[in-house]
Protein backbone atom coordinates (compact mmCIF):
# COMPACT_ATOMS: atom_id res chain seq x y z
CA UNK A 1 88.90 2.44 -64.29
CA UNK A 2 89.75 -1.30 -63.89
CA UNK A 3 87.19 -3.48 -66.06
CA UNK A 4 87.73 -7.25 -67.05
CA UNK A 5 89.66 -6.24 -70.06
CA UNK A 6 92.27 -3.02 -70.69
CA UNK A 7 90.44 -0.82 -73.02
CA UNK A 8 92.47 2.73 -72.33
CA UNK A 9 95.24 2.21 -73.19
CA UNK A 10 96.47 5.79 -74.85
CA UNK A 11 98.28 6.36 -72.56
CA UNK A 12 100.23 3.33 -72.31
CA UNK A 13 101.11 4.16 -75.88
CA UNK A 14 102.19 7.21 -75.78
CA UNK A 15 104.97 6.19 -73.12
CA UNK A 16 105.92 3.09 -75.59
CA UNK A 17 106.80 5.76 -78.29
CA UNK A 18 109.08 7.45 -75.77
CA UNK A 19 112.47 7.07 -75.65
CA UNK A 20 112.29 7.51 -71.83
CA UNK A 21 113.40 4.17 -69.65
CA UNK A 22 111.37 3.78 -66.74
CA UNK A 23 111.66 1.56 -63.89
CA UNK A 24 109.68 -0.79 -62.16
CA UNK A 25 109.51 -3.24 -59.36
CA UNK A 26 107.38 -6.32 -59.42
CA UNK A 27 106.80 -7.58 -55.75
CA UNK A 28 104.43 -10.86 -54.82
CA UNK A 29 104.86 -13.60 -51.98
CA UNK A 30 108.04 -15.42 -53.80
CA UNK A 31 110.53 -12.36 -54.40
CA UNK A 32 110.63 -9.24 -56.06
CA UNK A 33 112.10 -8.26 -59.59
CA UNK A 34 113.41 -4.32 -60.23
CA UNK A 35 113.24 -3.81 -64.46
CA UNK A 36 113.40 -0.88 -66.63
CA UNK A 37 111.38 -0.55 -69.83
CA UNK A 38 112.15 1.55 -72.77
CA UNK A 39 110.09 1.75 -75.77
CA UNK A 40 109.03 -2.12 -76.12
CA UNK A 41 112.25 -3.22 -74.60
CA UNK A 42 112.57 -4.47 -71.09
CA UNK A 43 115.36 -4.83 -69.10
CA UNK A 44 115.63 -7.23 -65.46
CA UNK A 45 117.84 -5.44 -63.25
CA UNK A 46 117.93 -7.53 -60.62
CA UNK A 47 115.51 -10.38 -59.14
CA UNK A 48 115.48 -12.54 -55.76
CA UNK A 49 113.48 -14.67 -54.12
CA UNK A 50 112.52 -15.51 -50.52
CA UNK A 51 111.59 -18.63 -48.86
CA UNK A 52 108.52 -17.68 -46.21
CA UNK A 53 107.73 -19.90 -43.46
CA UNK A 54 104.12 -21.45 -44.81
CA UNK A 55 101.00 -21.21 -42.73
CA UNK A 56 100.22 -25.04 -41.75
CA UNK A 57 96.99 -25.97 -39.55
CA UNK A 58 99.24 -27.51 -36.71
CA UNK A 59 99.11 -23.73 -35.81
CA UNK A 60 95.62 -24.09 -34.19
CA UNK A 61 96.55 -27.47 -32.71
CA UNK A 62 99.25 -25.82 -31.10
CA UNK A 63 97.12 -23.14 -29.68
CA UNK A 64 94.58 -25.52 -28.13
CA UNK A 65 97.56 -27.37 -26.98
CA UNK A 66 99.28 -24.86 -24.93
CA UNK A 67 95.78 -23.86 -24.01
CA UNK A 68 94.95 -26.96 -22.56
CA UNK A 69 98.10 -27.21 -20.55
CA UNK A 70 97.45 -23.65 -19.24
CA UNK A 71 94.17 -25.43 -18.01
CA UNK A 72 95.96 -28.39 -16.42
CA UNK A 73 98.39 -26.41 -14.45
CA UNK A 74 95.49 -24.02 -12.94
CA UNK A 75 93.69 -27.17 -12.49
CA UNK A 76 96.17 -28.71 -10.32
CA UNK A 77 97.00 -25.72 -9.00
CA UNK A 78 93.50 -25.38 -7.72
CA UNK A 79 94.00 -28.36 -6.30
CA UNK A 80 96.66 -27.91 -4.28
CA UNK A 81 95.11 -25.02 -2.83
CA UNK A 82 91.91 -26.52 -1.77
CA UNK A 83 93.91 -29.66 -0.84
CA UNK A 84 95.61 -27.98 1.97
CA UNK A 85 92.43 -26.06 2.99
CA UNK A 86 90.93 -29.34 3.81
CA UNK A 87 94.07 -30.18 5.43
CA UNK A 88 93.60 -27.38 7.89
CA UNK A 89 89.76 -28.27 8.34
CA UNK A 90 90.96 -32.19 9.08
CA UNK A 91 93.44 -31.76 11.59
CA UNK A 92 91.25 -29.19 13.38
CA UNK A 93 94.08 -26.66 13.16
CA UNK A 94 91.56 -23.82 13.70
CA UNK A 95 93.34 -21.50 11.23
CA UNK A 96 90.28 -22.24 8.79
CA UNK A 97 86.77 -19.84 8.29
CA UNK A 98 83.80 -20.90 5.85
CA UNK A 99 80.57 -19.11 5.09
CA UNK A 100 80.39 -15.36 4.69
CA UNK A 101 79.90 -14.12 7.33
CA UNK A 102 82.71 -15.96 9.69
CA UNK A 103 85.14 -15.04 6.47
CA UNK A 104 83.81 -11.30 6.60
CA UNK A 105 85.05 -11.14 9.93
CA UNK A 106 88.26 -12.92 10.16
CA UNK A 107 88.74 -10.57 6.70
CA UNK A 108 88.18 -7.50 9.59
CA UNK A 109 90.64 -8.66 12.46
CA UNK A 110 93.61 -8.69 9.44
CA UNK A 111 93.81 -12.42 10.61
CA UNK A 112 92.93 -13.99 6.69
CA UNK A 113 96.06 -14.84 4.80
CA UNK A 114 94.53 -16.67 1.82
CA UNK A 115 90.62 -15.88 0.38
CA UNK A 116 89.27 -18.22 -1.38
CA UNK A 117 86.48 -17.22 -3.24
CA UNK A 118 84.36 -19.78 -5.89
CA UNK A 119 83.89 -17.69 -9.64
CA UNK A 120 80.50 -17.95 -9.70
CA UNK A 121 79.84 -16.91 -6.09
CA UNK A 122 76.15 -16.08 -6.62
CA UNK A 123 75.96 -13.77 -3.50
CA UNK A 124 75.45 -9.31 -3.77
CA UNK A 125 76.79 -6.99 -1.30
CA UNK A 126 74.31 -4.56 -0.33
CA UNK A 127 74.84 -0.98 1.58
CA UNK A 128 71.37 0.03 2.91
CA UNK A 129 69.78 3.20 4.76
CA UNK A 130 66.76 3.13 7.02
CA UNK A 131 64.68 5.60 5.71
CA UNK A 132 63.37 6.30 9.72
CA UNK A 133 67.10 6.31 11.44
CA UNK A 134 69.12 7.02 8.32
CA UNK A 135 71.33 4.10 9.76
CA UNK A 136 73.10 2.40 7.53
CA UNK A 137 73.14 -1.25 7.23
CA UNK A 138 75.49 -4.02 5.56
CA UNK A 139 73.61 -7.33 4.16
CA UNK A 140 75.48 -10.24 1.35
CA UNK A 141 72.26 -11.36 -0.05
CA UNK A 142 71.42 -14.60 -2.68
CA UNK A 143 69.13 -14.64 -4.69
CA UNK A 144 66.59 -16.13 -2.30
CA UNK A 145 67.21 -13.74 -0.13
CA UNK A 146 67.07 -10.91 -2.37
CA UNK A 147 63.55 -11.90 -3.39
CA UNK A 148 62.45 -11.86 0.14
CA UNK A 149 61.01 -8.27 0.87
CA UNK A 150 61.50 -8.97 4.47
CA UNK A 151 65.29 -8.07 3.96
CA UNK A 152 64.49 -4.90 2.83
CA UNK A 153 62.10 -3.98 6.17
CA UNK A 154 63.81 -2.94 9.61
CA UNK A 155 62.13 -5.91 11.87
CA UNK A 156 62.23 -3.40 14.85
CA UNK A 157 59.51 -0.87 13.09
CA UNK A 158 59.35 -2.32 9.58
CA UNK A 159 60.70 0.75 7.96
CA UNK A 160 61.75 0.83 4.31
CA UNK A 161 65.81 -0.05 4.09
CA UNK A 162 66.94 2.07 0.86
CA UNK A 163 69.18 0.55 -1.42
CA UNK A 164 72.62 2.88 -1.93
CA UNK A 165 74.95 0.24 -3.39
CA UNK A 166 74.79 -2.99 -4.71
CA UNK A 167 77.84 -5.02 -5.96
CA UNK A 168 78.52 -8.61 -6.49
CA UNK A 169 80.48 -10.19 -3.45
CA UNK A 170 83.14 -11.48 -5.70
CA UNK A 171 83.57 -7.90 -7.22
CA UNK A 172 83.96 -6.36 -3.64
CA UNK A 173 86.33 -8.62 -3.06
CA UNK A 174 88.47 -8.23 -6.29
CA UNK A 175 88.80 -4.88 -5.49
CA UNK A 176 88.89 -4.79 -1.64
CA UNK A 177 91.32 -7.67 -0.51
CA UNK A 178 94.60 -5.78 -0.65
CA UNK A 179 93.09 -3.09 1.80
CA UNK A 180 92.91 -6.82 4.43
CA UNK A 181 96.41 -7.93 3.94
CA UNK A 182 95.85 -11.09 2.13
CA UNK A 183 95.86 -12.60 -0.99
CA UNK A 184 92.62 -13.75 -3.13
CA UNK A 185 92.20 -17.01 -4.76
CA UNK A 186 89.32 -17.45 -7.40
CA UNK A 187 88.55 -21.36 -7.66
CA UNK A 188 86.39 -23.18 -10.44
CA UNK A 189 84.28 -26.40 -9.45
CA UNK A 190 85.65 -28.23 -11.80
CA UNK A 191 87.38 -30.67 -9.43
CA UNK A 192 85.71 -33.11 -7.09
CA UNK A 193 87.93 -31.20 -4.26
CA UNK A 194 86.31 -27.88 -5.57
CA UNK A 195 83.64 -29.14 -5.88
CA UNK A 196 82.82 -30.16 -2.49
CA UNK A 197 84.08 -26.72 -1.40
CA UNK A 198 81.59 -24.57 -3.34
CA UNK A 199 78.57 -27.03 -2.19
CA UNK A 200 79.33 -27.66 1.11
CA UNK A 201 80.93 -24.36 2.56
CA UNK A 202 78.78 -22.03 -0.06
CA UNK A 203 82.00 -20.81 -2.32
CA UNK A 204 83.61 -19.19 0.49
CA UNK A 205 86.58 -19.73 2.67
CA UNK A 206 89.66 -18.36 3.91
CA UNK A 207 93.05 -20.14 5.50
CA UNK A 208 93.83 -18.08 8.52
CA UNK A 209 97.60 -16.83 10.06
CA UNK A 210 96.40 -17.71 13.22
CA UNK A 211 93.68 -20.27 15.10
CA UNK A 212 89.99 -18.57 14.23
CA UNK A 213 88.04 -21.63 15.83
């Protein structure tokens, strides 16, 4: 047992009044030493030393560096994108869709080449069943929505809608867009261009191949 001072020693003396040479190697953060020691006699064999690079606390500067330049690049790259979305919308080229449900269907005629999509999309997709008809029904809901019961009634004969899958529209999307032949864009609002796209067209949009309207 290890205590502040060496008390058993007995058996460090009994290998002192050996003859037998034993070897050792000292190791630490500078080098390493290999010795031998017979009786009280001990021998260095060999010793080097090595010259470690030393931690320094540019290391985390660094880190937040190249983090914040990841940042700027998706940033402007963000920018760009929405940039020429607007484009589209300003010269009234037609191959444009905002809203969900215009972007739902130009997603269903293949004719969406880019989705754009804000990441805090606050909308749920929901699969429903009449419990009369057994029909089932699609509705993207907010949260405003969602707390309206209405939603949840057929307004022909005001019977129950059963909930059989919820997911988050973004989520659907994430994992759905390949299956439409396009490509899926997830935008921050952290430019005044974004912005203005997740306030005034609700956080979804979608630059088309061809003219939509």
């Amino acid at each position: 047992m290890c205590h502040s001072i060496f008390v058993h020693t007995e058996a460090l003396n009994e290998l002192l009044e050996s003859d037998d040479k034993f070897g050792f190697i000292v190791m630490d953060g500078n080098g390493t030493l290999f010795g031998t020691l017979s009786d009280n006699t001990r021998e260095v064999l060999h010793k080097f030393t090595v010259d470690l690079p030393k931690k320094h606390g540019r290391g985390g500067q660094s880190a937040l560096r190249f983090a914040r330049l990841r940042m700027e690049k998706r940033h402007n790259y963000e920018k760009k994108l929405i940039g020429k979305y607007f484009e589209e919308i300003s010269q009234d080229t037609g191959k444009y869709v905002f809203g969900v449900d215009d972007t739902l269907k130009a997603l269903e005629m293949g004719a969406v080449e880019t989705l754009i999509v804000w990441e805090n999309l606050d909308i749920n997709r929901y699969v429903l069943k009449n419990s009369d008809s057994g029909e089932i029904i699609i509705k993207h809901l907010n949260k405003d929505q969602e707390a309206n019961q209405s939603n949840f009634r057929d307004p022909a004969n005001n019977a129950e809608l059963e909930v059989q899958e919820k997911v988050s529209l973004l989520e659907w999307f994430a994992n759905e867009y390949k299956r439409f032949g396009c490509t899926l864009e997830v935008v921050t609002n952290k430019s005044q261009e974004n912005s203005q796209f997740c306030r005034g067209f609700g956080g979804i949009g979608a630059s088309c191949v061809i003219s939509w309207t």
